[in-house]
PDB file of N, CA and C in Angstrom:
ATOM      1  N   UNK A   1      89.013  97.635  92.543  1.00  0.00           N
ATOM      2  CA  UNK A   1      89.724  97.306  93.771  1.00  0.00           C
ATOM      3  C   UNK A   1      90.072  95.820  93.756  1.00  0.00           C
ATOM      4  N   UNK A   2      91.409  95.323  94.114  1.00  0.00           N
ATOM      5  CA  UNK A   2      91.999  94.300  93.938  1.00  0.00           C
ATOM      6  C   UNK A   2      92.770  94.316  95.249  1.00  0.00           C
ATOM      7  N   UNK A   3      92.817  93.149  95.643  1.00  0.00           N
ATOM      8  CA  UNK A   3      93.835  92.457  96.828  1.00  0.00           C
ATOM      9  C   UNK A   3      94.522  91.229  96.058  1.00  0.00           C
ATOM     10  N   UNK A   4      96.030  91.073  96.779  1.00  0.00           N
ATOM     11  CA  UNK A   4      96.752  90.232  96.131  1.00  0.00           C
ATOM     12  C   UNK A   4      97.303  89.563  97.555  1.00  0.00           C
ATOM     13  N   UNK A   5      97.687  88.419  97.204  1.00  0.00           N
ATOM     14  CA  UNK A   5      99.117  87.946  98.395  1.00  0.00           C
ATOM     15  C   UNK A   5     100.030  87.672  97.553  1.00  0.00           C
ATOM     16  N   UNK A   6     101.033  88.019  98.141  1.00  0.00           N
ATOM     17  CA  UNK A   6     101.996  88.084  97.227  1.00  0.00           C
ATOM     18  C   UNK A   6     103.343  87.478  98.045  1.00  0.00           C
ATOM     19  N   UNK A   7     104.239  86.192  98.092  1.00  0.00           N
ATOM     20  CA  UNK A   7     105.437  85.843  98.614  1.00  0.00           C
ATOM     21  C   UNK A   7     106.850  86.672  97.614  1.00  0.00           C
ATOM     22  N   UNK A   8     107.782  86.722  98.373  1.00  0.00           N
ATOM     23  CA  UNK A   8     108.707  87.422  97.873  1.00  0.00           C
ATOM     24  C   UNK A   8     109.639  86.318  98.183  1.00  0.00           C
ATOM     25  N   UNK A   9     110.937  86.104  97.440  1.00  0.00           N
ATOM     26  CA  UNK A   9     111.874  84.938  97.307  1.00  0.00           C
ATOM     27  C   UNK A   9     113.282  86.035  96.942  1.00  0.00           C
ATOM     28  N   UNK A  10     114.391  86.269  97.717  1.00  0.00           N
ATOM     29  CA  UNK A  10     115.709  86.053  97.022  1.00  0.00           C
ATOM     30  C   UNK A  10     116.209  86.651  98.854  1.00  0.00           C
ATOM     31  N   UNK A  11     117.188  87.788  98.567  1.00  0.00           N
ATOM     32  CA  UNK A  11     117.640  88.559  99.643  1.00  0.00           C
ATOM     33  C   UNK A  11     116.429  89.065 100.258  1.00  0.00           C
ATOM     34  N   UNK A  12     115.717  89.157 101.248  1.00  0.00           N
ATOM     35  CA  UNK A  12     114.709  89.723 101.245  1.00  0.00           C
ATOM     36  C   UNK A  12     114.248  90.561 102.767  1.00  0.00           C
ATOM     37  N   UNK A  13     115.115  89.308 103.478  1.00  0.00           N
ATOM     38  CA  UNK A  13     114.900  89.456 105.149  1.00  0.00           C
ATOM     39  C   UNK A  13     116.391  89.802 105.545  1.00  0.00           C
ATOM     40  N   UNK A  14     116.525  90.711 106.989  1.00  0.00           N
ATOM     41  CA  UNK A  14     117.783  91.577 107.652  1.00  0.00           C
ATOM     42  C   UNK A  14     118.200  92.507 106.749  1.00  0.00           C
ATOM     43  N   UNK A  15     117.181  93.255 105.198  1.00  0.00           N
ATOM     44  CA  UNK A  15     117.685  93.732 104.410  1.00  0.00           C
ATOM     45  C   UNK A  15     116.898  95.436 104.570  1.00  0.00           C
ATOM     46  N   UNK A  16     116.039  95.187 105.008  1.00  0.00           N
ATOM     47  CA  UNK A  16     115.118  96.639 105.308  1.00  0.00           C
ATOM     48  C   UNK A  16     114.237  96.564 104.251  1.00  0.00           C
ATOM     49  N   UNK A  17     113.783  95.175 104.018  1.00  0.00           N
ATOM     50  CA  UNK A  17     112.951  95.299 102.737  1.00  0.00           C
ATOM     51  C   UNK A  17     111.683  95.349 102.808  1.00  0.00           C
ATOM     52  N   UNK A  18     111.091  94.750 104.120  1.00  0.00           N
ATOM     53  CA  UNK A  18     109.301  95.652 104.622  1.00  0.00           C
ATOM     54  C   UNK A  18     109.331  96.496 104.658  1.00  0.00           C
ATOM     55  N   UNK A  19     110.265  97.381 105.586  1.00  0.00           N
ATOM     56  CA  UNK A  19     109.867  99.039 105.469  1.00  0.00           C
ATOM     57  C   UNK A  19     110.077  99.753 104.387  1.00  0.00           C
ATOM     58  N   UNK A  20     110.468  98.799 102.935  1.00  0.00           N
ATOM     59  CA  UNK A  20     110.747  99.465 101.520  1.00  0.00           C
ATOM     60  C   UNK A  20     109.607  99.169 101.238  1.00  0.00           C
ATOM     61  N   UNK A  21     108.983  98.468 101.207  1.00  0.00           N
ATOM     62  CA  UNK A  21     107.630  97.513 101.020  1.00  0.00           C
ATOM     63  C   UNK A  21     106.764  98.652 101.419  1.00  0.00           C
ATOM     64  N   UNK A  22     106.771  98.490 102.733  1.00  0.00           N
ATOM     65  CA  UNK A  22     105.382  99.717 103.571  1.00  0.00           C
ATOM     66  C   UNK A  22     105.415 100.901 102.584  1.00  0.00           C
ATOM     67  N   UNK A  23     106.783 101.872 102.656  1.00  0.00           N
ATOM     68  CA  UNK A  23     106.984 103.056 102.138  1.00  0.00           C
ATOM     69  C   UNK A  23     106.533 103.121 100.876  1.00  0.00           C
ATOM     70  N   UNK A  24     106.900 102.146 100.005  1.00  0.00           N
ATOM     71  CA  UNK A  24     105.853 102.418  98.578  1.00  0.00           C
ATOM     72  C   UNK A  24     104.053 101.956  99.049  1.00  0.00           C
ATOM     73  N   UNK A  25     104.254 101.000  99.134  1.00  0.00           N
ATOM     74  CA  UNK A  25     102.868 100.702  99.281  1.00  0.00           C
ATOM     75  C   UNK A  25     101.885 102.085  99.846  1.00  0.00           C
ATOM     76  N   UNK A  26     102.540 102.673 100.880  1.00  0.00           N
ATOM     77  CA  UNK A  26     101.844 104.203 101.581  1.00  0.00           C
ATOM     78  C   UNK A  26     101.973 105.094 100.396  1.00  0.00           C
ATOM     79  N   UNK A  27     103.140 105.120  99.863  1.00  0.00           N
ATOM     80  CA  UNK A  27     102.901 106.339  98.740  1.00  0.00           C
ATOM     81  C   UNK A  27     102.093 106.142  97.071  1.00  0.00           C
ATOM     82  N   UNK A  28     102.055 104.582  97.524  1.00  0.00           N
ATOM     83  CA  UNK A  28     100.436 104.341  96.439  1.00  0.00           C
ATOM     84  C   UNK A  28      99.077 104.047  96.713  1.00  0.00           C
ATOM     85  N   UNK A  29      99.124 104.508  97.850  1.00  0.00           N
ATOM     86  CA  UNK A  29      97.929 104.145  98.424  1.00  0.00           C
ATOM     87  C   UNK A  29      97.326 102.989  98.501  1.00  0.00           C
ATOM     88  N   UNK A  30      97.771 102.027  99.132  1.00  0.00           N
ATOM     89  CA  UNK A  30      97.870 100.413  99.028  1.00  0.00           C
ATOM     90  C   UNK A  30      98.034 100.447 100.541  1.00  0.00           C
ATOM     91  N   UNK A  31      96.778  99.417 100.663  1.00  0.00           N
ATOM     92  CA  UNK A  31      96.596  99.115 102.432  1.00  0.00           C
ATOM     93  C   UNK A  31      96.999  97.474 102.669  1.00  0.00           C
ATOM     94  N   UNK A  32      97.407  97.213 103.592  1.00  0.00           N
ATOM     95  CA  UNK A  32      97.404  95.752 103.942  1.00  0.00           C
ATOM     96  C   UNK A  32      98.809  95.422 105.078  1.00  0.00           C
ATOM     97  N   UNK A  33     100.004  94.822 104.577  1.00  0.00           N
ATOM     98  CA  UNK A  33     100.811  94.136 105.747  1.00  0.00           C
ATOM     99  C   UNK A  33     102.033  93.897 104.433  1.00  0.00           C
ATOM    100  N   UNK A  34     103.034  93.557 105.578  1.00  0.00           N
ATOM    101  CA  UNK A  34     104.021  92.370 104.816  1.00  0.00           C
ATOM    102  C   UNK A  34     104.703  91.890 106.439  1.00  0.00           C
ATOM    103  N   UNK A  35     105.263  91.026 106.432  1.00  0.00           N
ATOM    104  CA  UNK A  35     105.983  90.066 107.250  1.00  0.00           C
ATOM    105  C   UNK A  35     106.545  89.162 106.528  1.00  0.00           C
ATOM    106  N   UNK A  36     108.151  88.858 107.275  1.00  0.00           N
ATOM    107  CA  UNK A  36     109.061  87.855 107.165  1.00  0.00           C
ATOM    108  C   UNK A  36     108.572  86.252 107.810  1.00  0.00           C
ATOM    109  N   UNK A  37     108.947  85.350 106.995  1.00  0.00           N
ATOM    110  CA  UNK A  37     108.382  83.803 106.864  1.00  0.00           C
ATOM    111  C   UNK A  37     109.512  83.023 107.186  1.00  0.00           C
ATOM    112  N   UNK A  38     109.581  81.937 108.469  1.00  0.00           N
ATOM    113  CA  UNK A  38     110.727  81.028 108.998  1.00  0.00           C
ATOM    114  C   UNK A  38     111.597  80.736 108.269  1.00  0.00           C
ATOM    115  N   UNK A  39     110.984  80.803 106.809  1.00  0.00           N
ATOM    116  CA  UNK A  39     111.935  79.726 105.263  1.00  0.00           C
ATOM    117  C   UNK A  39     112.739  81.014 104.651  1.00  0.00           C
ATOM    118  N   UNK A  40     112.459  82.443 105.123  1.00  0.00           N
ATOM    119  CA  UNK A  40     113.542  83.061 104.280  1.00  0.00           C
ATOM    120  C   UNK A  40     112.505  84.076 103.492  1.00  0.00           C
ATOM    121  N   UNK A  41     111.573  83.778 103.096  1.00  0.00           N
ATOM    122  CA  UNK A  41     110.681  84.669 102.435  1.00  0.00           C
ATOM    123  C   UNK A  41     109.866  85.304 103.002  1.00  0.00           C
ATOM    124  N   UNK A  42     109.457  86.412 102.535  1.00  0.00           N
ATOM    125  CA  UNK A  42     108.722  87.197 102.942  1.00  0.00           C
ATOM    126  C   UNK A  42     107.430  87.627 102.209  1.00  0.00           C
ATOM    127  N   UNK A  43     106.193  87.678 103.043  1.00  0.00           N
ATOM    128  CA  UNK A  43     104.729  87.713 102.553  1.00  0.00           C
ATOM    129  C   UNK A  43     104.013  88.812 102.403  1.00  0.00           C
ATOM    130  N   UNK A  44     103.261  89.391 101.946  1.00  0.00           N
ATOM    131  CA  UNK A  44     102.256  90.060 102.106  1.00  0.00           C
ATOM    132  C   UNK A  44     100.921  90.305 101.566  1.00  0.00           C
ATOM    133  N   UNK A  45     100.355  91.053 102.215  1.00  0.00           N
ATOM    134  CA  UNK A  45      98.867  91.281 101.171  1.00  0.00           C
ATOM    135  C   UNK A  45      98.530  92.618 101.182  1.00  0.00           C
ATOM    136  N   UNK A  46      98.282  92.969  99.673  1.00  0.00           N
ATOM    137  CA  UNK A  46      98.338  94.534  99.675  1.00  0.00           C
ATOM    138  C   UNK A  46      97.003  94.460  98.574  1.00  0.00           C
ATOM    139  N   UNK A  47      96.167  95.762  99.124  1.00  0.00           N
ATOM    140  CA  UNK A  47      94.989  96.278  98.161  1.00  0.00           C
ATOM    141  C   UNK A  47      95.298  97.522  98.316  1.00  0.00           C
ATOM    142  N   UNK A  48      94.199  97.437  96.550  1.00  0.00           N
ATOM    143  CA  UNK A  48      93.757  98.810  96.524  1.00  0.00           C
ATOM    144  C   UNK A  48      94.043  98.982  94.641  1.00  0.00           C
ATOM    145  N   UNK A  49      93.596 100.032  93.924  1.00  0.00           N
ATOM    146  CA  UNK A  49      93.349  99.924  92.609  1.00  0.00           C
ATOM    147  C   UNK A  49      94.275  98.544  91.605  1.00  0.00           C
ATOM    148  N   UNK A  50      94.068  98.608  90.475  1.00  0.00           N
ATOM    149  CA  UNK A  50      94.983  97.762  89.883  1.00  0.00           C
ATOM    150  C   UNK A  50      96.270  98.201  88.953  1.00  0.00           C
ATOM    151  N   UNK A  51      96.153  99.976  88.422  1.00  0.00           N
ATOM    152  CA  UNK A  51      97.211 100.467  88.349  1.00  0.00           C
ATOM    153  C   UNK A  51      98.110 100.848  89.410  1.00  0.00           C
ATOM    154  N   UNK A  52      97.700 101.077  90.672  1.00  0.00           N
ATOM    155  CA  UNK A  52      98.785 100.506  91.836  1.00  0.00           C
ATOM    156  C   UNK A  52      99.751  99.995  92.073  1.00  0.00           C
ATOM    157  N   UNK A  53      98.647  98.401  92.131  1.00  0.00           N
ATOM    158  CA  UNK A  53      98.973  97.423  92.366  1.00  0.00           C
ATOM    159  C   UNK A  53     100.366  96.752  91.576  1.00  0.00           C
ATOM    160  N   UNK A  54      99.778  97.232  90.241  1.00  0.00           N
ATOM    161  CA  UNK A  54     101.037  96.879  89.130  1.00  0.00           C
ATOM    162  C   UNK A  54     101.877  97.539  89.445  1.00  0.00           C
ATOM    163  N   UNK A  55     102.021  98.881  89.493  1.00  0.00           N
ATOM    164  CA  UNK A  55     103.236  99.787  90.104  1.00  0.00           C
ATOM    165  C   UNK A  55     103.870  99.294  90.995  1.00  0.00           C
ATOM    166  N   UNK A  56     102.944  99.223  92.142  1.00  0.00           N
ATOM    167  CA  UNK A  56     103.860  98.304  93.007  1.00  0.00           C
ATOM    168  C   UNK A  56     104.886  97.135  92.504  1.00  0.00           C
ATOM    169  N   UNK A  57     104.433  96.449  91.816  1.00  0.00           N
ATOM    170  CA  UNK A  57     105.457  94.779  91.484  1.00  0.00           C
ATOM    171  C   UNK A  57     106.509  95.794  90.869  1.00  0.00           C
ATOM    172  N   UNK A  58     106.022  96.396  89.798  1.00  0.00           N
ATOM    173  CA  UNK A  58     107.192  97.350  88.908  1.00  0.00           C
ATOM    174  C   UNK A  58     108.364  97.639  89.840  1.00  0.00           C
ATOM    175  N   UNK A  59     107.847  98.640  90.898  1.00  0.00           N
ATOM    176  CA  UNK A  59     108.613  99.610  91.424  1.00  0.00           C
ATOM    177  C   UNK A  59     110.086  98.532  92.715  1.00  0.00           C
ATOM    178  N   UNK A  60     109.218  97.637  93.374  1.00  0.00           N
ATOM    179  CA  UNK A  60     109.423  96.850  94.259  1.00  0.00           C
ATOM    180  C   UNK A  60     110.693  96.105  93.750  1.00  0.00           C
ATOM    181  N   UNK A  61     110.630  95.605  92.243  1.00  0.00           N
ATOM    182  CA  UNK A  61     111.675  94.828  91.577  1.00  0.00           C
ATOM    183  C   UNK A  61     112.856  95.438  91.672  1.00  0.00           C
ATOM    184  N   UNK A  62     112.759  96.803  91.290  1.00  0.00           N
ATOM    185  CA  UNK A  62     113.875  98.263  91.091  1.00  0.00           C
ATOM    186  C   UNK A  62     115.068  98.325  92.326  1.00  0.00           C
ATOM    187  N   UNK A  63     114.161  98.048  93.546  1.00  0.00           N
ATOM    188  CA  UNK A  63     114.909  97.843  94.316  1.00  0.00           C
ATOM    189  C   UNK A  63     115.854  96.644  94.606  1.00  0.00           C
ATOM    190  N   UNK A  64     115.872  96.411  93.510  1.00  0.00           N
ATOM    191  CA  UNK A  64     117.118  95.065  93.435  1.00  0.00           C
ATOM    192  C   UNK A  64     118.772  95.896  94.073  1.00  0.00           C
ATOM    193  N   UNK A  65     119.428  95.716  94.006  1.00  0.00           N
ATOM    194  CA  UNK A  65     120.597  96.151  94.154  1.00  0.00           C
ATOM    195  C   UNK A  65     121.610  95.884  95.634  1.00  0.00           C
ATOM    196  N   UNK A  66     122.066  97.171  96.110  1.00  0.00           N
ATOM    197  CA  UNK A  66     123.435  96.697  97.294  1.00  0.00           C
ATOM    198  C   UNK A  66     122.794  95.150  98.211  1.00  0.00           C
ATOM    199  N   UNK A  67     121.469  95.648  98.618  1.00  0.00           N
ATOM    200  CA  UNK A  67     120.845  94.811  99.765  1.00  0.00           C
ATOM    201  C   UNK A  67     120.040  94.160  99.379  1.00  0.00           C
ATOM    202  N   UNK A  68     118.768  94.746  98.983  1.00  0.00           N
ATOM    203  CA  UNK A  68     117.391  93.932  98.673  1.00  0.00           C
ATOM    204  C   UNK A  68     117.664  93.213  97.425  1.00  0.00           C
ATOM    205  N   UNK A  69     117.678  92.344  97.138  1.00  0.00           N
ATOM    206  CA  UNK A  69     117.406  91.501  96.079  1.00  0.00           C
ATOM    207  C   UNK A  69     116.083  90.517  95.439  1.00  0.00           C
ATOM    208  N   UNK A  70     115.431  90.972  94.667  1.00  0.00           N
ATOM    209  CA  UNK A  70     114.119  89.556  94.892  1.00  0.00           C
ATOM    210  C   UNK A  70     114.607  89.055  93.839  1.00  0.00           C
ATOM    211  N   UNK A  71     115.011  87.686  94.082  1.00  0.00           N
ATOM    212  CA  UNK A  71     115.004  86.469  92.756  1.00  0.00           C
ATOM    213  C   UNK A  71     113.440  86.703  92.637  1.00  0.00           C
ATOM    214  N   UNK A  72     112.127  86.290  92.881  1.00  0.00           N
ATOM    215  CA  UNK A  72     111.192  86.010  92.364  1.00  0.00           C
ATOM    216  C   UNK A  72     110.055  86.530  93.180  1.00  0.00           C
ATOM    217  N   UNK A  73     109.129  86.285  92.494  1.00  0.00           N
ATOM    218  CA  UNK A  73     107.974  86.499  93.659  1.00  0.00           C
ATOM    219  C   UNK A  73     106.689  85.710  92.815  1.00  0.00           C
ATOM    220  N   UNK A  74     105.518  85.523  93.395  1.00  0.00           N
ATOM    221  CA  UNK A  74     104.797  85.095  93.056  1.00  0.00           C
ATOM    222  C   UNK A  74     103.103  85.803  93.691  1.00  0.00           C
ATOM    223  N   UNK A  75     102.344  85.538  92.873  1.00  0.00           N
ATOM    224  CA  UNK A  75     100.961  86.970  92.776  1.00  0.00           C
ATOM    225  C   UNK A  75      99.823  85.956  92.842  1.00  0.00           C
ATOM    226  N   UNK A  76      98.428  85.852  94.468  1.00  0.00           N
ATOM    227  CA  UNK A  76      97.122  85.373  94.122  1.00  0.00           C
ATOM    228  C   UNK A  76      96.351  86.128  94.177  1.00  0.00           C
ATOM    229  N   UNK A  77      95.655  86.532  93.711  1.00  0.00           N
ATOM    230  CA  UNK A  77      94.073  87.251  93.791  1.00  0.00           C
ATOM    231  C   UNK A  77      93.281  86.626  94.937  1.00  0.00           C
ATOM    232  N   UNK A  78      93.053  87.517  95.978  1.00  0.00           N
ATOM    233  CA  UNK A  78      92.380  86.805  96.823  1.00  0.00           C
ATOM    234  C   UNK A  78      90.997  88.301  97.003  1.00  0.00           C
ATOM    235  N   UNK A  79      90.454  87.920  98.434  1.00  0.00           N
ATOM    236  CA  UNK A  79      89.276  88.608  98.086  1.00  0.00           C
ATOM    237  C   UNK A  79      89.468  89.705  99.451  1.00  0.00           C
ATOM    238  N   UNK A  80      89.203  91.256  98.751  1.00  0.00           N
ATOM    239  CA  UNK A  80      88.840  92.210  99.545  1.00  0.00           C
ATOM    240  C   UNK A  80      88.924  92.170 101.130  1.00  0.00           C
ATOM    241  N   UNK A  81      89.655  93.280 101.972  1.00  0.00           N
ATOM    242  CA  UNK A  81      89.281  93.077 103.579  1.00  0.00           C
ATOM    243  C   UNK A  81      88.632  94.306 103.569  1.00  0.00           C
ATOM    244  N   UNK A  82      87.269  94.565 103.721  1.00  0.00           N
ATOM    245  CA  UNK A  82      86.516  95.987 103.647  1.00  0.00           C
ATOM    246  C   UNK A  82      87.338  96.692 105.139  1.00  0.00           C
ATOM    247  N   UNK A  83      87.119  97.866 105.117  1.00  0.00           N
ATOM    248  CA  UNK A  83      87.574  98.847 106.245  1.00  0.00           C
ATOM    249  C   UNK A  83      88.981  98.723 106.457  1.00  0.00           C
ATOM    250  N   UNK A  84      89.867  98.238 105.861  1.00  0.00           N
ATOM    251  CA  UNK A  84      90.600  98.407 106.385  1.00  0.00           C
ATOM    252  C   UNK A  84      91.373  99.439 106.016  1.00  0.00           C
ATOM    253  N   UNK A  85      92.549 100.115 106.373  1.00  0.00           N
ATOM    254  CA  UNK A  85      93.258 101.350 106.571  1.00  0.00           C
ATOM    255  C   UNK A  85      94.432 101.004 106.989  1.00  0.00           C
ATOM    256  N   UNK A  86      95.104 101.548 106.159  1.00  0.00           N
ATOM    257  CA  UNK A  86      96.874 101.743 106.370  1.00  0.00           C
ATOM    258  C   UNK A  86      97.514 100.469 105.650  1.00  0.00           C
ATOM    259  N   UNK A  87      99.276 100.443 106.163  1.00  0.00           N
ATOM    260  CA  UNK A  87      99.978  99.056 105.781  1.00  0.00           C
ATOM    261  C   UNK A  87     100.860  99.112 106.414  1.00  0.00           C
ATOM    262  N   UNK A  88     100.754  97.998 107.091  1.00  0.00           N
ATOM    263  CA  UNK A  88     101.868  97.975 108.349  1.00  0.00           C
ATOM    264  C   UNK A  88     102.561  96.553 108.535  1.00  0.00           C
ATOM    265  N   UNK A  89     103.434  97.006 108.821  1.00  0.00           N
ATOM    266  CA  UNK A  89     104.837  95.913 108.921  1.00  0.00           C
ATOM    267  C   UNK A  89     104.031  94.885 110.309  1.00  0.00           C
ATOM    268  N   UNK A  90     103.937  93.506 110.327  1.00  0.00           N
ATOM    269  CA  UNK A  90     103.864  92.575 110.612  1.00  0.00           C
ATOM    270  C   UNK A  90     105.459  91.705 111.382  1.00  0.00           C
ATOM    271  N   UNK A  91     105.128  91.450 112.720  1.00  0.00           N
ATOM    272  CA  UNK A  91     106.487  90.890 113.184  1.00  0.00           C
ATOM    273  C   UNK A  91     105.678  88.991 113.743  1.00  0.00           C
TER     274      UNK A  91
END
């Protein structure tokens, strides 16, 4: 079990790209948040296994195209939130 924070950098926000975010994250079983940041980027922190986790970055990139775009993102290892449940969009 691994938790990450993870910032996201390109097109990211007015694009529907948390609730692309949530929707994988739920269908990998990955608990935590994401929310949009004053500067344009958007944050989150997602746990849960580490073949997941990788899926996730994989899958998340894919969605490059009409709208979502990520120029970049960047990945910390931070530490475990026990109990927690679900992943939900942050305003």
């Amino acid at each position: 079990m691994k938790r990450y924070y993870i910032i996201f950098e390109g097109r990211v926000q007015g694009v529907g790209f948390r609730y692309t975010a949530q929707h994988l994250a739920v269908s990998l079983g990955l608990t935590g948040w994401v929310r949009n940041l004053e500067s344009g980027m958007v944050d989150a922190e997602l746990q849960g296994n580490t073949g997941a986790l990788d899926r996730f970055l994989r899958e998340i990139k894919t969605e490059c195209g009409r709208f979502i775009c990520i120029d970049d993102y960047s990945v910390k290892r931070i530490g475990i939130v026990d109990g927690e449940t679900g992943f939900k969009v942050r305003y």
